[in-house]
N, C-alpha and C. Protein backbone atom coordinates (compact mmCIF):
# COMPACT_ATOMS: atom_id res chain seq x y z
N UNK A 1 -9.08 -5.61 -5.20
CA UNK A 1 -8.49 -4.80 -4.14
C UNK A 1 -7.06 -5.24 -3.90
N UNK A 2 -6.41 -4.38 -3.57
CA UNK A 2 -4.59 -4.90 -3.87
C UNK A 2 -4.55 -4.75 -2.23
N UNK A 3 -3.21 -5.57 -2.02
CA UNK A 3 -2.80 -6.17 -0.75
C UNK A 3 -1.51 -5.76 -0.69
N UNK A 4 -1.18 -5.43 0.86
CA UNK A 4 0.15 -5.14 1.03
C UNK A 4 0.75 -5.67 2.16
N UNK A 5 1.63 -6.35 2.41
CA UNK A 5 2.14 -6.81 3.13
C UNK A 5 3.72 -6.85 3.30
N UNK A 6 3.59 -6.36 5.10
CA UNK A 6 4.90 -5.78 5.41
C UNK A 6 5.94 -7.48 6.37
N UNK A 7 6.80 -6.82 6.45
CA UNK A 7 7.69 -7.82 7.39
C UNK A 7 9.13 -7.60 7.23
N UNK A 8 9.65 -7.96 8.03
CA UNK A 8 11.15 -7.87 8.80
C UNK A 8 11.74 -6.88 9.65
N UNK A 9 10.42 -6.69 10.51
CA UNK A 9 10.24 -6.08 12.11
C UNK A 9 11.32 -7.18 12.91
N UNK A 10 11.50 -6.10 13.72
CA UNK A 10 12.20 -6.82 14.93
C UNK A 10 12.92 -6.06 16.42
N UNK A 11 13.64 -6.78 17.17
CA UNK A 11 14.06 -6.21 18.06
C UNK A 11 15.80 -6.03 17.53
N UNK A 12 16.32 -5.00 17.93
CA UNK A 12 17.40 -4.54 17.49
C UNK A 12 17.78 -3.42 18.03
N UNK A 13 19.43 -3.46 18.75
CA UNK A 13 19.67 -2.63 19.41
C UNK A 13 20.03 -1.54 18.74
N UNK A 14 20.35 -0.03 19.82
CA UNK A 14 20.81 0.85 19.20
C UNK A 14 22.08 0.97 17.91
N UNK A 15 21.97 1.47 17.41
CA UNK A 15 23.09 1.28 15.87
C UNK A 15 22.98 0.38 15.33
N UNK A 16 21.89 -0.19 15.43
CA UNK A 16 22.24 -1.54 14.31
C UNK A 16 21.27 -1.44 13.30
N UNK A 17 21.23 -1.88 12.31
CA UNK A 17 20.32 -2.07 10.97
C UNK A 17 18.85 -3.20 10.98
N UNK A 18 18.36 -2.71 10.63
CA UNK A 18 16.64 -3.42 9.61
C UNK A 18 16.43 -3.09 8.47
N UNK A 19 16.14 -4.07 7.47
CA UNK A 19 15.84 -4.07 6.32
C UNK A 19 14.23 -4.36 6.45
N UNK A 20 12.62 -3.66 6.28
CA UNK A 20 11.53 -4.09 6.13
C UNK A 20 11.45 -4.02 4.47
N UNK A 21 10.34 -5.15 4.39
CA UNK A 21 9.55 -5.18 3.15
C UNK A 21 8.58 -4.71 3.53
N UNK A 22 7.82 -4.46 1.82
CA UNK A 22 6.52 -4.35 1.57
C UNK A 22 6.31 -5.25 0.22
N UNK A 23 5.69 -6.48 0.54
CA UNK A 23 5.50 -6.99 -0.55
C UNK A 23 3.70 -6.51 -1.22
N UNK A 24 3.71 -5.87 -2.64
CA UNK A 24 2.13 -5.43 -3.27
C UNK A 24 1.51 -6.67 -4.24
N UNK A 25 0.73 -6.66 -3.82
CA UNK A 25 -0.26 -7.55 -5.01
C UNK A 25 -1.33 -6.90 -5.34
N UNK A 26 -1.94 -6.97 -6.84
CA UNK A 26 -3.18 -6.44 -6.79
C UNK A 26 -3.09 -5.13 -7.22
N UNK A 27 -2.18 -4.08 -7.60
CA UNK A 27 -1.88 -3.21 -7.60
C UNK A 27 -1.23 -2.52 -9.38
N UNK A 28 -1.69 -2.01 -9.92
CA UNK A 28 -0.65 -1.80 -11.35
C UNK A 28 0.24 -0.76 -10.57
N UNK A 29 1.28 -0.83 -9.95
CA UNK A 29 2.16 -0.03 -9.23
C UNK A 29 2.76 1.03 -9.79
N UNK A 30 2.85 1.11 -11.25
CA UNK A 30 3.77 2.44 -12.07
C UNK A 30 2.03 3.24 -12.07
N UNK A 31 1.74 3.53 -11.48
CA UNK A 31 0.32 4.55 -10.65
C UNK A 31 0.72 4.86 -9.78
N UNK A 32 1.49 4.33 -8.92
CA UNK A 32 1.07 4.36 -7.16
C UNK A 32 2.52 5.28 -6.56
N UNK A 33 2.03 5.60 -5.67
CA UNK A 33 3.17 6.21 -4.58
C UNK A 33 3.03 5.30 -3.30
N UNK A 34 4.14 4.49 -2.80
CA UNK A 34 4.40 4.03 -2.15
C UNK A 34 5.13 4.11 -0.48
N UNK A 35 4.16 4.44 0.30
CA UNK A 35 5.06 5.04 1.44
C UNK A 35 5.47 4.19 3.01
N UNK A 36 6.05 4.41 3.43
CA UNK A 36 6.66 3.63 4.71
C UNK A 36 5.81 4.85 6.05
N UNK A 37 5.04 4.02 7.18
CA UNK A 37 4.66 5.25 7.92
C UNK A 37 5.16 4.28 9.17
N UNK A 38 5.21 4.74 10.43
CA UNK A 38 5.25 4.36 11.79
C UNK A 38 4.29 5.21 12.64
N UNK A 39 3.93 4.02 14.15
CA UNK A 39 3.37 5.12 14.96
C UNK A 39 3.64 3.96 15.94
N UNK A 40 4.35 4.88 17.27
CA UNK A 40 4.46 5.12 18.28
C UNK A 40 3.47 4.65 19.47
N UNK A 41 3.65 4.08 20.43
CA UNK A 41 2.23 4.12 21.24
C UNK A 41 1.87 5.35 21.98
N UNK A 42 0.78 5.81 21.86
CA UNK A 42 0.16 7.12 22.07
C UNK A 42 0.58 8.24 20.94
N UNK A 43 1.16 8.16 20.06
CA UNK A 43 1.52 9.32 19.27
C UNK A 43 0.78 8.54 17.83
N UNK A 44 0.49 10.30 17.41
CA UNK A 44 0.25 9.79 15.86
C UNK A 44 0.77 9.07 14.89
N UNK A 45 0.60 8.72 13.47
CA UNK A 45 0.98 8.24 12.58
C UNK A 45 1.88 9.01 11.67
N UNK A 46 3.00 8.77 12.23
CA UNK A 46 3.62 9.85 11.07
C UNK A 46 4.49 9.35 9.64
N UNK A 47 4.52 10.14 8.54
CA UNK A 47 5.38 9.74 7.54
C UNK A 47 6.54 9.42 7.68
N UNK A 48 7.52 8.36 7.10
CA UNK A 48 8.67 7.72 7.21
C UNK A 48 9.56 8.35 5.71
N UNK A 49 8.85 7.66 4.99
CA UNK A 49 9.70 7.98 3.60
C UNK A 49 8.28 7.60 2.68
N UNK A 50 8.89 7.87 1.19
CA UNK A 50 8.14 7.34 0.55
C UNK A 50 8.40 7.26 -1.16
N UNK A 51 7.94 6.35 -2.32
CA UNK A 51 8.51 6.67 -3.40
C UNK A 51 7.45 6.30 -4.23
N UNK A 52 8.54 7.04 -5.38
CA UNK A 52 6.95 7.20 -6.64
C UNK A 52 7.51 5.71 -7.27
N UNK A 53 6.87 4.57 -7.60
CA UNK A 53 6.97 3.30 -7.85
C UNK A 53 7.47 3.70 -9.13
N UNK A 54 6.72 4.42 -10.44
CA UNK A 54 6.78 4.46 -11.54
C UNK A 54 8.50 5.30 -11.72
N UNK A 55 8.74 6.24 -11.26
CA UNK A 55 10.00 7.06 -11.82
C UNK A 55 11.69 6.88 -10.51
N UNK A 56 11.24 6.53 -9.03
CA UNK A 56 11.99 5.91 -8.20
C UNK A 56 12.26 7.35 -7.27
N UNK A 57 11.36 8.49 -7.66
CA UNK A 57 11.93 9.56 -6.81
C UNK A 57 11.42 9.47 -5.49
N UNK A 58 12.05 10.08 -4.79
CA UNK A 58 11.62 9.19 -2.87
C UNK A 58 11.81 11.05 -2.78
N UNK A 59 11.34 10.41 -1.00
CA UNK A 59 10.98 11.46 -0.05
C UNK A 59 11.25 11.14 0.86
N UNK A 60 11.73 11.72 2.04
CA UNK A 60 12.24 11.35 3.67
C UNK A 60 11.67 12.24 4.45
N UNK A 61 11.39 11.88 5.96
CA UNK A 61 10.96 12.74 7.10
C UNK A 61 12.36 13.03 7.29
N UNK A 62 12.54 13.94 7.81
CA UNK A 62 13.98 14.53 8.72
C UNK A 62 14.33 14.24 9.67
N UNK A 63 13.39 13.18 10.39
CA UNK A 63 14.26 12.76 11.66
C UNK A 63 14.75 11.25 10.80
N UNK A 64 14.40 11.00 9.73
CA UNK A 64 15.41 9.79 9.27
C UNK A 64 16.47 9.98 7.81
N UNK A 65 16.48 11.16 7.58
CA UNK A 65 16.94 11.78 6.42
C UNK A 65 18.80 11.15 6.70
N UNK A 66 19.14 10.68 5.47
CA UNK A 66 20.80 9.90 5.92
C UNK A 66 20.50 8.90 6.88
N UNK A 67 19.74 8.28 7.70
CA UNK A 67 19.91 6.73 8.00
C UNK A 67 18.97 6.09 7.32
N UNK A 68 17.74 6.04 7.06
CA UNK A 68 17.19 4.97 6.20
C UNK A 68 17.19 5.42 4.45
N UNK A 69 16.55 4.17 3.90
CA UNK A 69 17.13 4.43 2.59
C UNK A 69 15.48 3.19 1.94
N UNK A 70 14.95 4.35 1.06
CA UNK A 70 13.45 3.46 0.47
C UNK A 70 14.29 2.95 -1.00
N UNK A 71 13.70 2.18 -1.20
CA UNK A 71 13.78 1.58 -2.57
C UNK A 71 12.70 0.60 -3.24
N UNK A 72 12.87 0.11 -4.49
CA UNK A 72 12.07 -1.15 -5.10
C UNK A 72 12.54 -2.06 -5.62
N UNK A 73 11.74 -2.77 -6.07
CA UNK A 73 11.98 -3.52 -6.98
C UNK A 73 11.02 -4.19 -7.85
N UNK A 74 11.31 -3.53 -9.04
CA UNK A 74 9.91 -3.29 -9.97
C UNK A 74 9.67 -4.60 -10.56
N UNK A 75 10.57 -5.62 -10.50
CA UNK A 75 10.33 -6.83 -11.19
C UNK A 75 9.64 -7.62 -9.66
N UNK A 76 9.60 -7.28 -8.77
CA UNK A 76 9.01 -8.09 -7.38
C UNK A 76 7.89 -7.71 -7.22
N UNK A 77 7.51 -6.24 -7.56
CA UNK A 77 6.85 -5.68 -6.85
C UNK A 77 6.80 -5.02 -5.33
N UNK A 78 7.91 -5.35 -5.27
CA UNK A 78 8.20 -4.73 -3.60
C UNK A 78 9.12 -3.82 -3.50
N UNK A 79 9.09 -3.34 -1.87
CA UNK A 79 9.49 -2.15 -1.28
C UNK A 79 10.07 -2.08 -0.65
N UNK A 80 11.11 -1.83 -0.17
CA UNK A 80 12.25 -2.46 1.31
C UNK A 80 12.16 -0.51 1.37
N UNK A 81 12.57 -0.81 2.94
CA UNK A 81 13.14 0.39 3.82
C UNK A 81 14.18 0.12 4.70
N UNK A 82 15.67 0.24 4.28
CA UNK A 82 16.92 -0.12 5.27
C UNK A 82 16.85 0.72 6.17
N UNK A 83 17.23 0.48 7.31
CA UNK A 83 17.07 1.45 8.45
C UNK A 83 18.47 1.12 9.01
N UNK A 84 19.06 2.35 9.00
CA UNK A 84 20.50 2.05 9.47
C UNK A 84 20.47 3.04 10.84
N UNK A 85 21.51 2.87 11.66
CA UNK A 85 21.72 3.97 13.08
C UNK A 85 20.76 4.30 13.95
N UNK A 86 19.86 3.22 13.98
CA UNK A 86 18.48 3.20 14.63
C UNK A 86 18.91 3.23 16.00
N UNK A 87 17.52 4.41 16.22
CA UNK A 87 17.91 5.05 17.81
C UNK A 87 16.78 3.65 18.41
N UNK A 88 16.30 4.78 19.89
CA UNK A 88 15.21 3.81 20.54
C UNK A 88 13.87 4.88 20.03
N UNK A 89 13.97 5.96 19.77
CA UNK A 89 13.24 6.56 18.93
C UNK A 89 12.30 6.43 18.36
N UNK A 90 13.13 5.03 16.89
CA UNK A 90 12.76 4.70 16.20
C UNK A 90 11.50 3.37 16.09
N UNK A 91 11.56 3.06 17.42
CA UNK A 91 10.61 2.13 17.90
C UNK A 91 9.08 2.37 17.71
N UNK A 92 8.27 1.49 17.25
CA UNK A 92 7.04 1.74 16.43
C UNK A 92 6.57 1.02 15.84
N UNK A 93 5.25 0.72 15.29
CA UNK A 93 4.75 -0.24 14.11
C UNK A 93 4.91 0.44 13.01
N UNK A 94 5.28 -0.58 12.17
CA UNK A 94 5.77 0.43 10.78
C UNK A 94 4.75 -0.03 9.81
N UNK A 95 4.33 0.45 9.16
CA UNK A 95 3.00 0.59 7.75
C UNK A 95 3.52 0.76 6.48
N UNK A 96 3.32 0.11 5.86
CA UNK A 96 3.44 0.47 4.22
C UNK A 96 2.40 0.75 3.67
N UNK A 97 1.60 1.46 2.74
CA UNK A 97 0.84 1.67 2.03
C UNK A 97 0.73 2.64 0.65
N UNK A 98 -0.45 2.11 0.08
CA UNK A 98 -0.23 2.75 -1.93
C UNK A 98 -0.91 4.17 -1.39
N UNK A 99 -0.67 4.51 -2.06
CA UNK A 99 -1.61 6.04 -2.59
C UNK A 99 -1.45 6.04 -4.23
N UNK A 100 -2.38 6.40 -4.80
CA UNK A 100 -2.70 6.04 -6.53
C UNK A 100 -2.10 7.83 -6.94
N UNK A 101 -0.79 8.14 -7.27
CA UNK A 101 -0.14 9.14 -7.26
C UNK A 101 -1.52 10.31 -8.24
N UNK A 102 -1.58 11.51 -7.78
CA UNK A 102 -1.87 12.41 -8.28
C UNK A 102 -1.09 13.56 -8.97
N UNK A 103 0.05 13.12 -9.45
CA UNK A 103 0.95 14.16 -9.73
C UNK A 103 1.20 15.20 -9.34
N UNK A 104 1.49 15.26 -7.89
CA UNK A 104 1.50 16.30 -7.17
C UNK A 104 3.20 15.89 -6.78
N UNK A 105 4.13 16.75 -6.53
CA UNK A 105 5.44 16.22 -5.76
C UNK A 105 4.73 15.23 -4.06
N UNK A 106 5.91 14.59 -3.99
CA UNK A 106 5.72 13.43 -2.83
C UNK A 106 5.52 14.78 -1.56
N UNK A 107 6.47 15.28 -1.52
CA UNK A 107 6.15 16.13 -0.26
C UNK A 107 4.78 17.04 0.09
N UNK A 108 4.18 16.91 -0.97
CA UNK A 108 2.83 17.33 -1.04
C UNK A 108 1.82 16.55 -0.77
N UNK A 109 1.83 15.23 -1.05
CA UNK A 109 0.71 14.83 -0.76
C UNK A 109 1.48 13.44 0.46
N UNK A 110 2.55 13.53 0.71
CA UNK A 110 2.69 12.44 1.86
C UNK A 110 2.49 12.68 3.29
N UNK A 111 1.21 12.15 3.71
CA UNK A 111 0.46 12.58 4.66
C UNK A 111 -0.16 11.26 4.88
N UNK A 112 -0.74 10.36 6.35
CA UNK A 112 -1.20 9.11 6.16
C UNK A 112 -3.40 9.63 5.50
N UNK A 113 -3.86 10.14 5.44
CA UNK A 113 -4.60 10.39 4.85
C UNK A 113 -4.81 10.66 3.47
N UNK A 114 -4.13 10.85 2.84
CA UNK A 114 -3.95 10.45 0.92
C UNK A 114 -3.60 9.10 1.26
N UNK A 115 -3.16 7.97 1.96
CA UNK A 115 -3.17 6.85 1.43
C UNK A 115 -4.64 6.02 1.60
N UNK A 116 -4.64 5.36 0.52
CA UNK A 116 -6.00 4.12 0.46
C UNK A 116 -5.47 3.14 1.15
N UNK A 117 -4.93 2.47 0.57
CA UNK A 117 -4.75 1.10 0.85
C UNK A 117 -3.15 1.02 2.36
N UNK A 118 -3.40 -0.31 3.18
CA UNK A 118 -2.67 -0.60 4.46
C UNK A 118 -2.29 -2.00 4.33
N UNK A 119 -0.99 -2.09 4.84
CA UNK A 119 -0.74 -3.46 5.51
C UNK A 119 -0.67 -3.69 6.68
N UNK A 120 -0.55 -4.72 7.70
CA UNK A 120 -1.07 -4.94 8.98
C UNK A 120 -0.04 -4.14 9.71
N UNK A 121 0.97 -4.07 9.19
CA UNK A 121 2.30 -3.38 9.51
C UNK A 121 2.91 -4.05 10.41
N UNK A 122 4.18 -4.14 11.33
CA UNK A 122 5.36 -5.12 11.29
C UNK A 122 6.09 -3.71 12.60
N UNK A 123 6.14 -5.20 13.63
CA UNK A 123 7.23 -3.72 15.20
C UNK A 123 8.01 -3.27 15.25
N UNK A 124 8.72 -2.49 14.67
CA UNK A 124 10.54 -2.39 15.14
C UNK A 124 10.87 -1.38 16.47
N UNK A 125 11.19 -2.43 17.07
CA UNK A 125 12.02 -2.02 18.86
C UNK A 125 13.73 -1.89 18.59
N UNK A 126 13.65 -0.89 19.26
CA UNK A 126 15.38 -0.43 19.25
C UNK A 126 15.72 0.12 20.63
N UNK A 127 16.06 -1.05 20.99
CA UNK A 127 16.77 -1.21 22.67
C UNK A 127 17.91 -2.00 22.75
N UNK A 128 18.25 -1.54 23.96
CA UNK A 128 19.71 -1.84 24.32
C UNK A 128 19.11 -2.97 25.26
């Protein structure tokens, strides 16, 4: 069973930057689609971004489309999500998790229900 584990949550005021990981183990990752989710207290889980591990094509929600930015790194195995111009908005537990890609485009199947696998996920507060 593969493991995912997130970190470099934090408190951080408006406009300023976070870089999170997702470090994978356990995982043959050129399979997987890799996505970043958050949720809010009292609100659902919604999609952040997300990328196909194997070819590097990503996907964005629109309320973060031009400030954050997904990427990898295929020799680590990991996943960073820069988060630049962070409102208070953006405040939330943030989730990484695989989904074992079905060749479907990302915008099709990025939804937190196609994913299997979770990490404990990691806070980011954005206050003044």
């Amino acid at each position: 069973q593969g493991q995912l584990v997130e970190s470099g949550g934090g408190l951080v005021q408006p406009g300023g930057s976070l870089r999170l990981s997702c470090a994978a183990s356990g995982f043959n990752l050129a399979y997987y689609v890799i996505g970043w989710f958050r949720q809010a207290p009292g609100k659902e889980r919604e999609g952040v971004s997300c990328i196909n591990f194997s070819d590097g094509s990503t996907y964005y929600a629109d309320s973060v489309k031009g400030r954050f930015t997904i990427s990898r790194d295929t020799a680590e195995n990991m996943v960073y999500l820069q988060m630049n111009s962070l409102k208070p908005e953006d405040t939330a537990v943030y989730y990484c998790a695989a989904d074992l890609w079905d060749g479907l485009g990302l915008a099709a199947t990025f939804r937190p229900s196609a994913f299997d696998s979770w990490g404990q996920g990691t806070q980011v507060t954005v206050s003044s």
